[in-house]
Protein backbone atom coordinates (compact mmCIF):
# COMPACT_ATOMS: atom_id res chain seq x y z
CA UNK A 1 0.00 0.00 0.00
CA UNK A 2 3.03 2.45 0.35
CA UNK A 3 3.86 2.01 -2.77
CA UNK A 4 0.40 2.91 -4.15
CA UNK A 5 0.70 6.34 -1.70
CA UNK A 6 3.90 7.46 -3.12
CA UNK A 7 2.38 6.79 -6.53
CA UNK A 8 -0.95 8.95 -6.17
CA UNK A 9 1.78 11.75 -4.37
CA UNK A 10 3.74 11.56 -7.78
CA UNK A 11 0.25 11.87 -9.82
CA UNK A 12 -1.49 14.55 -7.53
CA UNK A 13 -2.55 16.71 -10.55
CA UNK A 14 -4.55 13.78 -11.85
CA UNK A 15 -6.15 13.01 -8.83
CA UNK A 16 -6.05 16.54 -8.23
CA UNK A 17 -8.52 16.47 -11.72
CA UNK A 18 -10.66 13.33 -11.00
CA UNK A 19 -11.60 14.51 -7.50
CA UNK A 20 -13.00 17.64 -8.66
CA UNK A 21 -15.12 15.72 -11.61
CA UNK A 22 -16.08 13.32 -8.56
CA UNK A 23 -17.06 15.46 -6.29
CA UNK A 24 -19.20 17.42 -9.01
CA UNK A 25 -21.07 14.39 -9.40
CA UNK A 26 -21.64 13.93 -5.79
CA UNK A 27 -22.84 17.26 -5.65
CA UNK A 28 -24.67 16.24 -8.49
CA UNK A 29 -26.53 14.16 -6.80
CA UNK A 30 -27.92 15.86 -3.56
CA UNK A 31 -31.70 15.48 -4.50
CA UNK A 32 -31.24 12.19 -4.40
CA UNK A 33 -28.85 12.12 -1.07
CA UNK A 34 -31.81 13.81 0.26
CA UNK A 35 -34.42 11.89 -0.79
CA UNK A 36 -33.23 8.94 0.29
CA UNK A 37 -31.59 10.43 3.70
CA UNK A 38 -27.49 11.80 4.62
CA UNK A 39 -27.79 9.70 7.95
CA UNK A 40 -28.69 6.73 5.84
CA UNK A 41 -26.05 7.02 3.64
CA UNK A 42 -23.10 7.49 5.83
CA UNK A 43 -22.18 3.98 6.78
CA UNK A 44 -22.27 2.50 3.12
CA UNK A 45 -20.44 5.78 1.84
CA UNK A 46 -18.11 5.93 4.57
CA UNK A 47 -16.94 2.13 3.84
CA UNK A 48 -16.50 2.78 0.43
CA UNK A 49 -14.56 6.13 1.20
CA UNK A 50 -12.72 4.30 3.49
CA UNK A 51 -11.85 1.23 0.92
CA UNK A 52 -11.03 3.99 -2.06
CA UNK A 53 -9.29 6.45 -0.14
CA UNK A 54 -7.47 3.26 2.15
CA UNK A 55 -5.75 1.93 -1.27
CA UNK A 56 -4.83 4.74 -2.98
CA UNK A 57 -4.16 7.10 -0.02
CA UNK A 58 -4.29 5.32 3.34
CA UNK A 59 -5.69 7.94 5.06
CA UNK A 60 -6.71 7.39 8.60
CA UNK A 61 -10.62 8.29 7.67
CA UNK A 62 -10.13 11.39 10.17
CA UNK A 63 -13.22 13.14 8.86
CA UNK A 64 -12.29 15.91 7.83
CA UNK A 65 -10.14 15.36 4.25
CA UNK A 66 -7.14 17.20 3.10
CA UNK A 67 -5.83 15.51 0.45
CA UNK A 68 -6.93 18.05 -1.74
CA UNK A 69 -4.80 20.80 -0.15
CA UNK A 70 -1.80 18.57 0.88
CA UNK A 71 -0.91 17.06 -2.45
CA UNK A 72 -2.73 13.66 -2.12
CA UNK A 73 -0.98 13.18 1.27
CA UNK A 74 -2.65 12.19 4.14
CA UNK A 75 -1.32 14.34 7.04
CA UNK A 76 -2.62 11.45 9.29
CA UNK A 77 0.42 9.27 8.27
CA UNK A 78 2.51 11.59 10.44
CA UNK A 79 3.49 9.45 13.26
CA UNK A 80 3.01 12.90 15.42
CA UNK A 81 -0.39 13.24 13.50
CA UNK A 82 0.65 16.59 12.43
CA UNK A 83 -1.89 18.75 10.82
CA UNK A 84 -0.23 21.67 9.13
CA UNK A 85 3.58 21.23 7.94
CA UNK A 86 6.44 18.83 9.36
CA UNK A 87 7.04 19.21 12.77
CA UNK A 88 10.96 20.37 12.78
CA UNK A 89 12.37 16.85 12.86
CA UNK A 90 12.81 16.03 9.47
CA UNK A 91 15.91 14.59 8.94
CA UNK A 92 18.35 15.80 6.39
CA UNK A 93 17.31 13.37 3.74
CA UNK A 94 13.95 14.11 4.45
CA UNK A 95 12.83 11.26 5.85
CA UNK A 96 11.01 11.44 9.50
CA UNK A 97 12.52 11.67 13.10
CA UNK A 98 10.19 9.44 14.55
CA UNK A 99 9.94 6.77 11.72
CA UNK A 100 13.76 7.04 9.99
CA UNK A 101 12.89 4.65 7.37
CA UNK A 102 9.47 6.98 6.45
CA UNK A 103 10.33 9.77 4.05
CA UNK A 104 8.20 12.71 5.67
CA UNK A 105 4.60 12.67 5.10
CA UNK A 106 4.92 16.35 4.59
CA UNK A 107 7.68 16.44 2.45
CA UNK A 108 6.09 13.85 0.40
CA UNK A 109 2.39 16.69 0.54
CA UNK A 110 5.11 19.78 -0.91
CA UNK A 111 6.47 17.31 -3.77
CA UNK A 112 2.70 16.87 -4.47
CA UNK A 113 1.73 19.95 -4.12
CA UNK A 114 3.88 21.12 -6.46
CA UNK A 115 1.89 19.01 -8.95
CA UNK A 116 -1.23 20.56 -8.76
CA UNK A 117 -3.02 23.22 -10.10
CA UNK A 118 -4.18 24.36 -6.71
CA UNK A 119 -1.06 23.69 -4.85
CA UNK A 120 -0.97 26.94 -3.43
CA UNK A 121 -3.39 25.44 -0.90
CA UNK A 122 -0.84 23.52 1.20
CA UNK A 123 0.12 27.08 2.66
CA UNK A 124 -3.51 27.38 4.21
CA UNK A 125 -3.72 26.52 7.90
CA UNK A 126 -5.86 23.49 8.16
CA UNK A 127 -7.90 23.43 11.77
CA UNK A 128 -7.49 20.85 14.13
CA UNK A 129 -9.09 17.28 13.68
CA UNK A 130 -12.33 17.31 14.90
CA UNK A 131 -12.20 13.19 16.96
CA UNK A 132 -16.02 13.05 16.60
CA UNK A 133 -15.96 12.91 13.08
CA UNK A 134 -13.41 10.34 12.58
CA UNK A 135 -14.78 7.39 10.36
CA UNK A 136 -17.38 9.37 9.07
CA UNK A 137 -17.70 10.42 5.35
CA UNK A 138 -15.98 13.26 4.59
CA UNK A 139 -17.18 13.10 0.99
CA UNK A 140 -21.03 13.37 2.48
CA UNK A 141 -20.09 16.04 4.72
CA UNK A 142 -18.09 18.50 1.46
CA UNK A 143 -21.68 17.97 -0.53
CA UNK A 144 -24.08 19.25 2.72
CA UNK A 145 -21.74 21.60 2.90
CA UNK A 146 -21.63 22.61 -1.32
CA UNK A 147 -25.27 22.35 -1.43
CA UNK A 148 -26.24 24.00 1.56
CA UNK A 149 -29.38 26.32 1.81
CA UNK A 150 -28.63 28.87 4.71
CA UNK A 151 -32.60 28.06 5.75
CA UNK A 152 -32.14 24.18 6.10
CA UNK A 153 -30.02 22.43 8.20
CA UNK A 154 -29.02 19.57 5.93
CA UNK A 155 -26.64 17.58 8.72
CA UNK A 156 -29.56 15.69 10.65
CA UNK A 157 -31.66 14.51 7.11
């Protein structure tokens, strides 16, 4: 699997791409999300988030996806789970303090940056994790949030 998240790093402009066609689609297809119900949805969605984005990414399903602004790296690799830019210990040959044999998840999210279009997002501060979301679909959560009407709550439907 390490091999396949050092590949998607190196290809972060296509993913960068295919997510944005994907997630029009999702968006695409909020009626439907609706009519059939968001709290309904999230286990099945979640497991196949957590399938897709395990094997190409192995992100830690924290809830609240990056990938987009981190060059298709997971910032929840970092052994110190850090959210917003290596921590200071990155050795010389930019592999990390706490795993040696790890190249830096963060120097691995620059590299891919670099790659995409919008790769001037990795210099945004990220907030913190939010725990209570972890496992859930993050995927759900971006198209409530794209296709939200200021005069419905869409999270509880």
């Amino acid at each position: 699997m390490y091999k396949i998240r050092r590949w998607t790093i190196r290809h972060a402009r296509f993913f960068e791409g295919f997510y944005h066609g994907f997630e029009a689609m999702l968006v695409k297809m909020d009626p439907l999300f609706r009519r059939v119900g968001y709290k309904r949805l999230e286990k099945p969605v979640a497991a196949i988030e957590r399938l897709v984005k395990g094997v190409l990414f192995e992100t830690q399903m924290c809830g609240s996806c990056t990938l987009g602004a981190t060059g298709m790296s997971c910032p929840m690799n970092c052994p110190k789970s850090m959210r917003n830019g290596p921590c200071g210990g990155v050795r010389s040959n930019g592999h990390c303090e706490v795993k040696p044999d790890m190249p830096c998840v963060w120097v691995d999210a620059y590299a891919g940056s670099l790659l995409m279009k919008d790769g001037e997002r990795i210099r945004e501060i990220s907030p913190s994790v939010d725990h209570r979301l972890k496992g859930s679909s993050s995927w759900l959560r971006e198209v409530r949030r794209k296709t939200a009407d200021p005069k419905i709550e869409h999270g509880g439907s």
